[in-house]
PDB file of N, CA and C in Angstrom:
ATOM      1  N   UNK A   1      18.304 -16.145 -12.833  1.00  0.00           N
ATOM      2  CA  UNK A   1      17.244 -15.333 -13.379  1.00  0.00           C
ATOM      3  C   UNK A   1      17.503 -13.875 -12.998  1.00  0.00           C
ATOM      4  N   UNK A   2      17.222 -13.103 -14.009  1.00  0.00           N
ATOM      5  CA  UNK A   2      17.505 -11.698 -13.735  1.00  0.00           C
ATOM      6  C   UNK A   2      16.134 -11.028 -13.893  1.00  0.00           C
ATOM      7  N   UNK A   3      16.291  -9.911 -12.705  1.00  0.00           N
ATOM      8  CA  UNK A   3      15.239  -8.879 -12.669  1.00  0.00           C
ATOM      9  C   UNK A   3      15.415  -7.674 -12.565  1.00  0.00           C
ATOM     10  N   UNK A   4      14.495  -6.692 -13.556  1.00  0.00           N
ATOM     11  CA  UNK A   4      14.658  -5.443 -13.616  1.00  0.00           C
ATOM     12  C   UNK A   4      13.924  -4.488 -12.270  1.00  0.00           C
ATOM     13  N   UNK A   5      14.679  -4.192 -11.941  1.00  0.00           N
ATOM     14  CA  UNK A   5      13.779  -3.572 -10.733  1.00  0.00           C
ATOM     15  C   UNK A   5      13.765  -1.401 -11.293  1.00  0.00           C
ATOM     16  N   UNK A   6      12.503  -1.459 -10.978  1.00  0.00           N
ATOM     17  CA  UNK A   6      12.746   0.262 -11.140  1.00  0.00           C
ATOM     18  C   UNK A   6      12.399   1.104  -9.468  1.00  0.00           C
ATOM     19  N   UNK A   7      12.814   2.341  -9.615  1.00  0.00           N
ATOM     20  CA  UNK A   7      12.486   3.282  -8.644  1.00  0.00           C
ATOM     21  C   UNK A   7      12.281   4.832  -9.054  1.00  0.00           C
ATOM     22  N   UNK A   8      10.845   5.095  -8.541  1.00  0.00           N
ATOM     23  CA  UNK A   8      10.063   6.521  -8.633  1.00  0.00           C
ATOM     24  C   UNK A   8      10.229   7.012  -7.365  1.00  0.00           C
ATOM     25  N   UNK A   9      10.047   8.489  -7.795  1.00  0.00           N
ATOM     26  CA  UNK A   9       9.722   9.457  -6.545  1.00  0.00           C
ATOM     27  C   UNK A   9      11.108   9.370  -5.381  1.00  0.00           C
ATOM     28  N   UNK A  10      10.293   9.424  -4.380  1.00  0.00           N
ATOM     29  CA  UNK A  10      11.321   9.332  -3.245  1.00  0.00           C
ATOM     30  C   UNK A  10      12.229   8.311  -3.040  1.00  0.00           C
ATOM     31  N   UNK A  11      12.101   7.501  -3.707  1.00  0.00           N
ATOM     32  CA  UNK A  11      12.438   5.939  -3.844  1.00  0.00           C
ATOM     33  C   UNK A  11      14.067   6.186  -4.665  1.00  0.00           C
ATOM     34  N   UNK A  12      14.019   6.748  -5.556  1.00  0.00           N
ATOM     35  CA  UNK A  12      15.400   7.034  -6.258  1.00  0.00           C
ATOM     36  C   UNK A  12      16.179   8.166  -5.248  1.00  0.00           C
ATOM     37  N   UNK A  13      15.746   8.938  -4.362  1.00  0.00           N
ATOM     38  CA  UNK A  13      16.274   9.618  -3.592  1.00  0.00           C
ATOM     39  C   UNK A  13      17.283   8.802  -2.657  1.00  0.00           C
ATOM     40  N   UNK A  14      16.453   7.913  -1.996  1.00  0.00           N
ATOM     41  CA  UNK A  14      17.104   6.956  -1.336  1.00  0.00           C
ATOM     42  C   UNK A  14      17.766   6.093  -2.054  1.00  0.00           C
ATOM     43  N   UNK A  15      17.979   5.653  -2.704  1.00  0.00           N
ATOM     44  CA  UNK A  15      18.638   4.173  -3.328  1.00  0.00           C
ATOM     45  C   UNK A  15      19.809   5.254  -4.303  1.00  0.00           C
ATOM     46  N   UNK A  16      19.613   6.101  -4.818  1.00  0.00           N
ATOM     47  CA  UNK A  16      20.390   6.886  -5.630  1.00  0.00           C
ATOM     48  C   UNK A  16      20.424   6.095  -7.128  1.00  0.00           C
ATOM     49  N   UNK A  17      19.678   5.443  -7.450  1.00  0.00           N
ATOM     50  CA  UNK A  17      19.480   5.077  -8.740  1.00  0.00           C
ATOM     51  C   UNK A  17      17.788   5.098  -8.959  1.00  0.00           C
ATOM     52  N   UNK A  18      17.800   4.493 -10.673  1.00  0.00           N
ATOM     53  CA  UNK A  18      16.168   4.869 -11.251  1.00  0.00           C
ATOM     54  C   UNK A  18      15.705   3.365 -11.134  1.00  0.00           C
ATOM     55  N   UNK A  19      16.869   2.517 -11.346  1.00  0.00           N
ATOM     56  CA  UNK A  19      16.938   0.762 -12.153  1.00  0.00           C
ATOM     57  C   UNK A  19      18.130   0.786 -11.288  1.00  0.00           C
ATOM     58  N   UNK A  20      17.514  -0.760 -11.378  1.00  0.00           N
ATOM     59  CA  UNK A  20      19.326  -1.954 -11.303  1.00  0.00           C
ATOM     60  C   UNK A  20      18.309  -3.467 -11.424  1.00  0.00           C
ATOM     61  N   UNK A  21      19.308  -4.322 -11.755  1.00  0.00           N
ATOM     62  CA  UNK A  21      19.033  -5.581 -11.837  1.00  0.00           C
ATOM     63  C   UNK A  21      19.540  -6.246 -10.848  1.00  0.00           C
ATOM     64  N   UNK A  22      18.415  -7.264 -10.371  1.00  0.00           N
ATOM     65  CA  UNK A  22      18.937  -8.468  -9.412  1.00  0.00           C
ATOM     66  C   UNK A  22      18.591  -9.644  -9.901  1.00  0.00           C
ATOM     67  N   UNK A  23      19.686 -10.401  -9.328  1.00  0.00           N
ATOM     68  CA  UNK A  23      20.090 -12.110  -9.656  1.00  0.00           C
ATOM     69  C   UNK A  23      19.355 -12.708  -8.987  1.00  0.00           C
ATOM     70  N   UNK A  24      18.762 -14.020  -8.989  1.00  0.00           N
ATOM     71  CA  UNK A  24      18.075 -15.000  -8.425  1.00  0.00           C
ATOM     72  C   UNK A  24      17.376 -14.691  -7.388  1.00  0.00           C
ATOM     73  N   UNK A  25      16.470 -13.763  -7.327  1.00  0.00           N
ATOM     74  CA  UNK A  25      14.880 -13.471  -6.601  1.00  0.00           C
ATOM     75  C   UNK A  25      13.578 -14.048  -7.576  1.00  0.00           C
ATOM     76  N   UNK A  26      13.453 -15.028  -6.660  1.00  0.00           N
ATOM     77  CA  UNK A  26      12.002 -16.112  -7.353  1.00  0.00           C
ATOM     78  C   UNK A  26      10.816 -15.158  -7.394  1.00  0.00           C
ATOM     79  N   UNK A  27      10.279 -14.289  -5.972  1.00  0.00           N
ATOM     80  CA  UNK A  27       9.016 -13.316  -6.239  1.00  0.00           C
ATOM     81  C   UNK A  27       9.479 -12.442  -5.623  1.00  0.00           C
ATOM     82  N   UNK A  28       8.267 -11.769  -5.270  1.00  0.00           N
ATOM     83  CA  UNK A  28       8.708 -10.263  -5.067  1.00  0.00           C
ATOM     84  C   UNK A  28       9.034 -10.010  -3.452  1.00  0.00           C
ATOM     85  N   UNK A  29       8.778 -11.190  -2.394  1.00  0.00           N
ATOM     86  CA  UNK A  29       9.367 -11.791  -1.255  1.00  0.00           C
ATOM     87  C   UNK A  29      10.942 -11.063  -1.514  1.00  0.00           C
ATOM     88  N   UNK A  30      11.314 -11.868  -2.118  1.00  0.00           N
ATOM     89  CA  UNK A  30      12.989 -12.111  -2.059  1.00  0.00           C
ATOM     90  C   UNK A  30      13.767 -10.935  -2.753  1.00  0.00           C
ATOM     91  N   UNK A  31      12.771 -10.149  -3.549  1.00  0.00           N
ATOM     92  CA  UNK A  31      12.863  -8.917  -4.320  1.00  0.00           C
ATOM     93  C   UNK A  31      13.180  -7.533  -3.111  1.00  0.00           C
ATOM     94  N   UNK A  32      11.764  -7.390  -2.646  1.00  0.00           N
ATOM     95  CA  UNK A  32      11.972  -6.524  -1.244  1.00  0.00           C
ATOM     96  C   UNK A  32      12.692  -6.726  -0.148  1.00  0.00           C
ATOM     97  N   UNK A  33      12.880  -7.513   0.019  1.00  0.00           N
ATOM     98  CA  UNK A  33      14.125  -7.885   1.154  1.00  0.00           C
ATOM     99  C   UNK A  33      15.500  -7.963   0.538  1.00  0.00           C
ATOM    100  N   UNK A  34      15.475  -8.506  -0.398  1.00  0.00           N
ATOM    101  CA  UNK A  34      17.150  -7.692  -0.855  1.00  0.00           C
ATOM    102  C   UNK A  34      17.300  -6.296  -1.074  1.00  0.00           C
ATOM    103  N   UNK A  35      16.288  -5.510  -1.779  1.00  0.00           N
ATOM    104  CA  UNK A  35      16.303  -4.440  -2.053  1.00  0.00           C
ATOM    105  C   UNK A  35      16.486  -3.292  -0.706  1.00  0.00           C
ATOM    106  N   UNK A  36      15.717  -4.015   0.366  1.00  0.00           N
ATOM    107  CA  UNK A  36      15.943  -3.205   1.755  1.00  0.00           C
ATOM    108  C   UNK A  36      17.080  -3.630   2.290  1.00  0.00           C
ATOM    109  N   UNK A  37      17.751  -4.906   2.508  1.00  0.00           N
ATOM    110  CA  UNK A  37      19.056  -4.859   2.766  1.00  0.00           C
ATOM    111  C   UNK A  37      19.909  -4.186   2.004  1.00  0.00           C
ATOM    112  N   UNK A  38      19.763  -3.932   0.951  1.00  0.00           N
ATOM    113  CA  UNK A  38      20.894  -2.854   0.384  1.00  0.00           C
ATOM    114  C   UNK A  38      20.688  -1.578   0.883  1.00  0.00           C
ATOM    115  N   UNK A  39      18.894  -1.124   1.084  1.00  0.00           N
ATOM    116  CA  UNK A  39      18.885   0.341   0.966  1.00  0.00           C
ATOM    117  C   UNK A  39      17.896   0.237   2.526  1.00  0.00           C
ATOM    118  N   UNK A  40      18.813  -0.625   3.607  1.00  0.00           N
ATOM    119  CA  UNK A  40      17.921  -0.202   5.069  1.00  0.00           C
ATOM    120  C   UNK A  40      16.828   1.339   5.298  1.00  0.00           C
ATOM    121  N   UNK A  41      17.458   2.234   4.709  1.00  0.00           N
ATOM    122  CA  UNK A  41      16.366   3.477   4.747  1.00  0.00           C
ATOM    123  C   UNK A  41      15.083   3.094   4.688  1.00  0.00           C
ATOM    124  N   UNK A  42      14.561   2.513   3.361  1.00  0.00           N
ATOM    125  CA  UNK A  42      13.546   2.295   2.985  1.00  0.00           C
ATOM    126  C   UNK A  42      12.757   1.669   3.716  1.00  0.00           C
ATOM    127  N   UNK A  43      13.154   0.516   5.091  1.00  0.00           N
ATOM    128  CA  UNK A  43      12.330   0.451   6.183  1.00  0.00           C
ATOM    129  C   UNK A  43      11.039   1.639   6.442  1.00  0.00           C
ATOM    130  N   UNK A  44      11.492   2.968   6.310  1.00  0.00           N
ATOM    131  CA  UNK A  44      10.982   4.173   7.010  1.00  0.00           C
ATOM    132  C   UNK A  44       9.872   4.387   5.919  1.00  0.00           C
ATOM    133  N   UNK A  45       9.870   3.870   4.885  1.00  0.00           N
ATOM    134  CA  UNK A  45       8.886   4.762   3.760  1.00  0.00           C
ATOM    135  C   UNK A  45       7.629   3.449   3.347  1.00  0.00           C
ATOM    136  N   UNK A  46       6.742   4.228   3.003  1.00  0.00           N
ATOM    137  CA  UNK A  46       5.808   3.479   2.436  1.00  0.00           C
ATOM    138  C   UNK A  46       5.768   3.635   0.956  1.00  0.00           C
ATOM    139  N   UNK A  47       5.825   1.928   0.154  1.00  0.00           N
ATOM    140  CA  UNK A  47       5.350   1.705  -1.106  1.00  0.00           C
ATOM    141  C   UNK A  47       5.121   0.900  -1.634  1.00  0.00           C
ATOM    142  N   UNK A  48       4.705   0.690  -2.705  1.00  0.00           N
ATOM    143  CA  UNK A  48       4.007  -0.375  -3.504  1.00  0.00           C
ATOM    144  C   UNK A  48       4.628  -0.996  -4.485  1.00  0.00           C
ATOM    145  N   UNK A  49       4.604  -2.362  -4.959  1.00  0.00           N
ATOM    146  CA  UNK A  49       5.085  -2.913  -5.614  1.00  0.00           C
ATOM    147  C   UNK A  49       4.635  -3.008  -6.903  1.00  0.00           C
ATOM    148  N   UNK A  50       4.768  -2.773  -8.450  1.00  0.00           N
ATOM    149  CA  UNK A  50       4.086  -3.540  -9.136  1.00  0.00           C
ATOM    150  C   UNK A  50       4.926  -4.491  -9.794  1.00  0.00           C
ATOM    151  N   UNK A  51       4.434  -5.774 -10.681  1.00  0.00           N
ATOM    152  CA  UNK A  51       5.131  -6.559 -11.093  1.00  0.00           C
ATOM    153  C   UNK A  51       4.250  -7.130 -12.853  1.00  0.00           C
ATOM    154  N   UNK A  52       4.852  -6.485 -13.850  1.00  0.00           N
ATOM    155  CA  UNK A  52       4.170  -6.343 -15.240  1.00  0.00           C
ATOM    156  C   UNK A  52       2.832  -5.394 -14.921  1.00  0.00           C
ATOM    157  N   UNK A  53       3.666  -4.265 -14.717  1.00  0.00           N
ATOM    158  CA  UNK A  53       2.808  -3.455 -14.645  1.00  0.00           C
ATOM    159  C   UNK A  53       1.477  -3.644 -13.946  1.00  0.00           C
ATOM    160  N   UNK A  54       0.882  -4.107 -12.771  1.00  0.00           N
ATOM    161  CA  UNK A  54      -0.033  -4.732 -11.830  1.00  0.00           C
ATOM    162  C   UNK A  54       0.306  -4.257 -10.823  1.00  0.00           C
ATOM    163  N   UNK A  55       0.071  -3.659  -9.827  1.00  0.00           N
ATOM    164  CA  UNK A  55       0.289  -3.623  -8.536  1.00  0.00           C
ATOM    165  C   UNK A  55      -0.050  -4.741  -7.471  1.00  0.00           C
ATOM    166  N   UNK A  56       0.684  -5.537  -6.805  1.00  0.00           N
ATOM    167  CA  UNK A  56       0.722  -6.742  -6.382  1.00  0.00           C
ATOM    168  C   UNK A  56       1.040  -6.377  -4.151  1.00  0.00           C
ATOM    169  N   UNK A  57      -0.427  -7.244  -3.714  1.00  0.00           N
ATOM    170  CA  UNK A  57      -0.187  -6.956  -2.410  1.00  0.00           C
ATOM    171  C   UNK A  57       0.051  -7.999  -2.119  1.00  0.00           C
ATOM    172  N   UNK A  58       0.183  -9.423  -2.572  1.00  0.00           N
ATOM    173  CA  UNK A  58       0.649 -10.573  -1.705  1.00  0.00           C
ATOM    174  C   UNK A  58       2.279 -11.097  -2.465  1.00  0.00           C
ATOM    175  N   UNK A  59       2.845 -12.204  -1.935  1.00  0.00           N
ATOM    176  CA  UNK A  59       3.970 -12.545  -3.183  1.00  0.00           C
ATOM    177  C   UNK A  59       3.209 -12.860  -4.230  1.00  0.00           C
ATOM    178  N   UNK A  60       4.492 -12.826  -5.532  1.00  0.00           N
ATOM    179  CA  UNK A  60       3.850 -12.995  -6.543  1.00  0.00           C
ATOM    180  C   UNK A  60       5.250 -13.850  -6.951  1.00  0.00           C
ATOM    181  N   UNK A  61       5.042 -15.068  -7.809  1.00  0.00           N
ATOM    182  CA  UNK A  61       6.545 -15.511  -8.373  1.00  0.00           C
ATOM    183  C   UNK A  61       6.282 -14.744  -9.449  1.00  0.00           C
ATOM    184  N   UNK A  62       7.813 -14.838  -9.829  1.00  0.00           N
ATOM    185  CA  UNK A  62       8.115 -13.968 -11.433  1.00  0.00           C
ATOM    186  C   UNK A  62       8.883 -14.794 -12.168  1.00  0.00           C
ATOM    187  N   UNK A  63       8.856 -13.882 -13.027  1.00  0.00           N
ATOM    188  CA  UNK A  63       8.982 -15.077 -14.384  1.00  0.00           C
ATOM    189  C   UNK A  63      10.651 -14.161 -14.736  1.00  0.00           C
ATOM    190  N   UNK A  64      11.572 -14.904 -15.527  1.00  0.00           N
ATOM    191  CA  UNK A  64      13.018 -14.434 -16.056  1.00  0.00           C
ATOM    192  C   UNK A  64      12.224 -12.660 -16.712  1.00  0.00           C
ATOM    193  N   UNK A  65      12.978 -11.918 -16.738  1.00  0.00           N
ATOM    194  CA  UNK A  65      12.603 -10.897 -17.264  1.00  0.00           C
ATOM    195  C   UNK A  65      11.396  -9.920 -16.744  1.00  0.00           C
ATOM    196  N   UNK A  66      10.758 -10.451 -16.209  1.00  0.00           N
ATOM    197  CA  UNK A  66       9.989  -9.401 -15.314  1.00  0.00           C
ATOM    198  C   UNK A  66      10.920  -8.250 -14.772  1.00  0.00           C
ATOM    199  N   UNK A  67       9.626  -7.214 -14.904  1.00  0.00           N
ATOM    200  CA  UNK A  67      10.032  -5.393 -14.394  1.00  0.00           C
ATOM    201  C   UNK A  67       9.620  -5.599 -13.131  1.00  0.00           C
ATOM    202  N   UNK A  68      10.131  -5.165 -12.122  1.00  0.00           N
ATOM    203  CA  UNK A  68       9.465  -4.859 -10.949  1.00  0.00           C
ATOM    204  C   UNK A  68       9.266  -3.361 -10.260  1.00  0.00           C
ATOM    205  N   UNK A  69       8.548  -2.513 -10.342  1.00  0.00           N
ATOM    206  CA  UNK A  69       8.676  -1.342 -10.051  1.00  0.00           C
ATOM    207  C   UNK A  69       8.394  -1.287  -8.460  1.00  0.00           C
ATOM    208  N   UNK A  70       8.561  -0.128  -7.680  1.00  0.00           N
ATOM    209  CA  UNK A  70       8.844   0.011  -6.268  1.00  0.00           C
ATOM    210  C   UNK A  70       8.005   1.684  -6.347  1.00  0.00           C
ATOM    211  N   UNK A  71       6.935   1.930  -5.753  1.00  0.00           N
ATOM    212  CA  UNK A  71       6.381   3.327  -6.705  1.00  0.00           C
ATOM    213  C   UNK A  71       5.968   3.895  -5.147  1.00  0.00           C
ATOM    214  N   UNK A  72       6.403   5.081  -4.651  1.00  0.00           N
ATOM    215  CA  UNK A  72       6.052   5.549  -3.875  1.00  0.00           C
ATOM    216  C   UNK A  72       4.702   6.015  -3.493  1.00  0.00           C
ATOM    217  N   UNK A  73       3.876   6.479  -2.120  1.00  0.00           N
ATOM    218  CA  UNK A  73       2.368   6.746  -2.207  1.00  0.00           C
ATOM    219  C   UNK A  73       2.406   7.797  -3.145  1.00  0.00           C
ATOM    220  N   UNK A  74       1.190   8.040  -3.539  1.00  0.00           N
ATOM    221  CA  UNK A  74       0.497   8.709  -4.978  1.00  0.00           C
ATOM    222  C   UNK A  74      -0.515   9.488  -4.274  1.00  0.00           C
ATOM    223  N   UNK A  75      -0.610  10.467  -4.909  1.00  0.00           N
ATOM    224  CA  UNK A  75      -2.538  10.759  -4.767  1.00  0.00           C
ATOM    225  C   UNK A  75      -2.739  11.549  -5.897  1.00  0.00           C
ATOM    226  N   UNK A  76      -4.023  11.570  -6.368  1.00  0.00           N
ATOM    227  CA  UNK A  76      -4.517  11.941  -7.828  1.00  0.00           C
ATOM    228  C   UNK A  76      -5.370  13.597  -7.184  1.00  0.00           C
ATOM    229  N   UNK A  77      -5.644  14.537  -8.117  1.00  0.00           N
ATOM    230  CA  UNK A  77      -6.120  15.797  -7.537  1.00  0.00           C
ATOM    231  C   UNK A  77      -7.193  16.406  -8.666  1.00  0.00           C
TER     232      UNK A  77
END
């Protein structure tokens, strides 16, 4: 199963990409922990997950084709 993963803000700073796809991550468990073993930095930062556009605070399984975005803190003004 493949997943689209995206990255905003500070998030593409660190990882040096916007997207990439990963192979066989069931939820978003197995999503963030690969994603931080590639990009250990990201330990240091705070952010949020969404998954079909939802912002998701517990695991969530995903389905083939799910987006997963990675969206750094926000604030509205």
């Amino acid at each position: 199963m493949k997943t689209e993963v995206l990255f905003f803000g500070i998030i593409v700073d660190i990882t040096g990409k916007n997207r990439m796809e990963i192979d066989n991550c069931i939820d978003t468990f197995s999503i963030k922990t690969a994603i931080i073993n590639e990009f250990p930095k990201l330990c240091n930062y705070k952010f949020v997950m969404t998954v079909r556009n939802q912002i998701v605070s517990d695991n969530k399984i995903l389905n083939n084709g799910d987006v997963v975005a990675f969206l750094p803190p926000f604030a509205g003004g």
